[in-house]
Each structure stands twice: as structure tokens, then as C-alpha cells.
C-alpha atoms as a PDB file:
ATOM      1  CA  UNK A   1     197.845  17.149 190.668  1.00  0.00           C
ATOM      2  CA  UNK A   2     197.393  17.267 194.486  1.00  0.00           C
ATOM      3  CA  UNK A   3     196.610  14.458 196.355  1.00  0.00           C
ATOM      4  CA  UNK A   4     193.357  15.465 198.297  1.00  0.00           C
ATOM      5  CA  UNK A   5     191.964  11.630 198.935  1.00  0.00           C
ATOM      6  CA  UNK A   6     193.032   9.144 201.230  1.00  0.00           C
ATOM      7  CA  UNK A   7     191.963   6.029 200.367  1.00  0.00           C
ATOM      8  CA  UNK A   8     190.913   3.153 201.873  1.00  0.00           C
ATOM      9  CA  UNK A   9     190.349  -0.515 200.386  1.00  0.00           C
ATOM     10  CA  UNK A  10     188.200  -2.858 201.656  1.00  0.00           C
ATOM     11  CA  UNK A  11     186.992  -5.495 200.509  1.00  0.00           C
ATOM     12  CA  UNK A  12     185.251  -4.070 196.960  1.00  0.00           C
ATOM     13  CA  UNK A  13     184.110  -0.692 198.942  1.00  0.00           C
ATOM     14  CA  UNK A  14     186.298   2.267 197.889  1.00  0.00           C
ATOM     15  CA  UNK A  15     186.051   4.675 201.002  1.00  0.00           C
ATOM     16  CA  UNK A  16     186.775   8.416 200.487  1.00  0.00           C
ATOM     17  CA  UNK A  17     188.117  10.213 203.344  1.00  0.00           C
ATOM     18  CA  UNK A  18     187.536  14.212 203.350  1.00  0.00           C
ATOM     19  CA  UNK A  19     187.497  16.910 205.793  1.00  0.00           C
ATOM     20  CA  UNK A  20     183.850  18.483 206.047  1.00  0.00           C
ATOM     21  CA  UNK A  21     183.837  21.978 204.666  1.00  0.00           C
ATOM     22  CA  UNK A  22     181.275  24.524 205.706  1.00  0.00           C
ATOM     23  CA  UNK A  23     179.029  24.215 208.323  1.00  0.00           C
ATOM     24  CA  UNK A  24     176.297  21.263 209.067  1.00  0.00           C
ATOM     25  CA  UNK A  25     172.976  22.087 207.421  1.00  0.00           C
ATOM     26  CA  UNK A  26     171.214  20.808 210.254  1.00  0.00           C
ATOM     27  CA  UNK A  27     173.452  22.952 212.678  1.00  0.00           C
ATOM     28  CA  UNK A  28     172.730  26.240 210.624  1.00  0.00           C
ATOM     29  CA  UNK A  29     168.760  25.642 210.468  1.00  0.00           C
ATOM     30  CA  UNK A  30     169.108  25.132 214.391  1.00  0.00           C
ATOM     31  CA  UNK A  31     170.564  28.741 214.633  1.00  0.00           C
ATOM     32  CA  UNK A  32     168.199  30.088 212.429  1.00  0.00           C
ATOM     33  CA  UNK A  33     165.348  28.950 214.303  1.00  0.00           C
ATOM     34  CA  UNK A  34     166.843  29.461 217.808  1.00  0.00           C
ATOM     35  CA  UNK A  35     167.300  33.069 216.585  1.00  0.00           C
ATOM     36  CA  UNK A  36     164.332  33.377 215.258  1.00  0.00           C
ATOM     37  CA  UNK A  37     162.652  32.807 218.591  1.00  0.00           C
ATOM     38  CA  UNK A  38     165.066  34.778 220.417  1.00  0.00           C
ATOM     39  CA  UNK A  39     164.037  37.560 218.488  1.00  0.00           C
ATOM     40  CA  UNK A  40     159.962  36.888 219.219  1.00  0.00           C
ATOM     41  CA  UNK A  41     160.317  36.605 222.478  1.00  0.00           C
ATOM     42  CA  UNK A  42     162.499  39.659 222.663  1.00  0.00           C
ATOM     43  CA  UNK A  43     160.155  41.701 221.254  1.00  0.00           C
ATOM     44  CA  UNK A  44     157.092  40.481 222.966  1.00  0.00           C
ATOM     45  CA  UNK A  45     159.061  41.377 226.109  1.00  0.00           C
ATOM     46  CA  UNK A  46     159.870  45.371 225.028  1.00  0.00           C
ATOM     47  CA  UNK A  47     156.318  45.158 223.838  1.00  0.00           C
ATOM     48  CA  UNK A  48     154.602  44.278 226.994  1.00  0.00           C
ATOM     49  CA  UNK A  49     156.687  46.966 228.845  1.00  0.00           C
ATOM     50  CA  UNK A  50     156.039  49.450 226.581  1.00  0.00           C
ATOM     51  CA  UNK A  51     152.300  48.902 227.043  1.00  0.00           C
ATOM     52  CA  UNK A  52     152.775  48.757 230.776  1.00  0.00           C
ATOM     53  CA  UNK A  53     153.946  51.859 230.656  1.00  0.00           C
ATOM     54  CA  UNK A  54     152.056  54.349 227.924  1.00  0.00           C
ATOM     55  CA  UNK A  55     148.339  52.480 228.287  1.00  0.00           C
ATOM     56  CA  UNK A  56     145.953  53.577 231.066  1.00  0.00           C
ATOM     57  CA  UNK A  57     144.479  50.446 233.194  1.00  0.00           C
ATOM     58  CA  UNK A  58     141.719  48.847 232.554  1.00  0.00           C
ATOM     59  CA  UNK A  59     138.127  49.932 233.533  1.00  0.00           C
ATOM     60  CA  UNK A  60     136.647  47.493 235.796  1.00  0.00           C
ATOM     61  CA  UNK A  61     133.307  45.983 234.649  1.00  0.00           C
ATOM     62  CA  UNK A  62     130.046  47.313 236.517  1.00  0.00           C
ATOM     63  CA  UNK A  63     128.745  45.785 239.197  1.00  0.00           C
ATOM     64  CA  UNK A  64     124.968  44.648 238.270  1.00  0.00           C
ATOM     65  CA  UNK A  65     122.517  45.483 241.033  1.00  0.00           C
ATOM     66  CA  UNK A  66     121.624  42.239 241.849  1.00  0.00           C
ATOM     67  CA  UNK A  67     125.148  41.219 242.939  1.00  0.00           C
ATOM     68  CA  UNK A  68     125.412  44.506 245.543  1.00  0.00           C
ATOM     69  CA  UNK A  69     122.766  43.026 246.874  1.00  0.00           C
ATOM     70  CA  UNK A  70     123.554  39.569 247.884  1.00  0.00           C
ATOM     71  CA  UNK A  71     127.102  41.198 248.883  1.00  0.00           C
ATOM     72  CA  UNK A  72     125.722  44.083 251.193  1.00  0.00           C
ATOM     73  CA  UNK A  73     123.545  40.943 252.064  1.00  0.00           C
ATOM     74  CA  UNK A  74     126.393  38.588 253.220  1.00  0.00           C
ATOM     75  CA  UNK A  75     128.314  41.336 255.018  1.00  0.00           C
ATOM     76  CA  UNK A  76     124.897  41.477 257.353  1.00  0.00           C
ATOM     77  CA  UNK A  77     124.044  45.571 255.741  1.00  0.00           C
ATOM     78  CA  UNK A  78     120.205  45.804 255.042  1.00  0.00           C
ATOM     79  CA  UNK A  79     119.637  46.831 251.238  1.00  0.00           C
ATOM     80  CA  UNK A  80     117.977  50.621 251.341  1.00  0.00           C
ATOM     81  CA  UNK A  81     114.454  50.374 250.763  1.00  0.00           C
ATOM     82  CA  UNK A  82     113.941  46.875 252.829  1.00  0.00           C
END
């Protein structure tokens, strides 16, 4: 039988002394989160570019009639018809 224990007394406390096995739980949820956001933000990045590249721009709303007006207005042009 192997001695795997060293043991320390004190006092009434019987302290076992072991070398951790494995990896931390806490340190292997950290990875999997920190990859898991790696990963989304990866792909939102190849996503936009992808769009940037294959969708047309965007149509530009229309300009209502009432707003040419003040703006032909403030550059000093005279509406037609005035």
C-alpha cells in the first residue's frame, strides 16, 4: 500500500495534503465562456463583411415636399410657382 497522504497533526484537525488533479472548475467554465464569445464576435465580424460586400446600399428615404421647400428657402432659391 502506497503512501499517497502526508499528514499533518494539529491540535484534533487531521489535515490531508494532496496534489490537485485536473483542472479548476472555475478555470474551465472561464474558457468556455471566453470562447464562447470569441466565437460570437468572430462571426458577427465575417458577417458584417460579408454583407458589406454582396448587399446593395440602402435607398435613401424621400424627401417630402414641404422640406425642399424650406431648404431651397434657406439657400435664398425662390420655390417655382411663387
Amino acid at each position: 500500500m502506497s503512501e499517497e497522504f502526508d499528514f499533518a497533526d494539529k491540535g484534533n484537525k487531521i489535515i490531508y495534503e494532496t496534489e490537485a488533479k485536473g483542472l479548476n472548475p472555475g478555470l474551465i467554465v472561464l474558457l468556455v465562456v471566453v470562447g464562447l464569445l470569441l466565437i460570437f464576435l468572430v462571426g458577427n465580424y465575417v458577417l458584417y463583411t460579408y454583407a458589406q460586400k454582396t448587399l446593395p446600399p440602402r435607398k435613401k428615404k424621400p424627401v417630402s415636399k414641404k422640406k425642399m421647400k424650406r431648404e431651397r428657402l434657406k439657400q435664398g432659391v425662390s420655390a417655382p410657382g411663387e
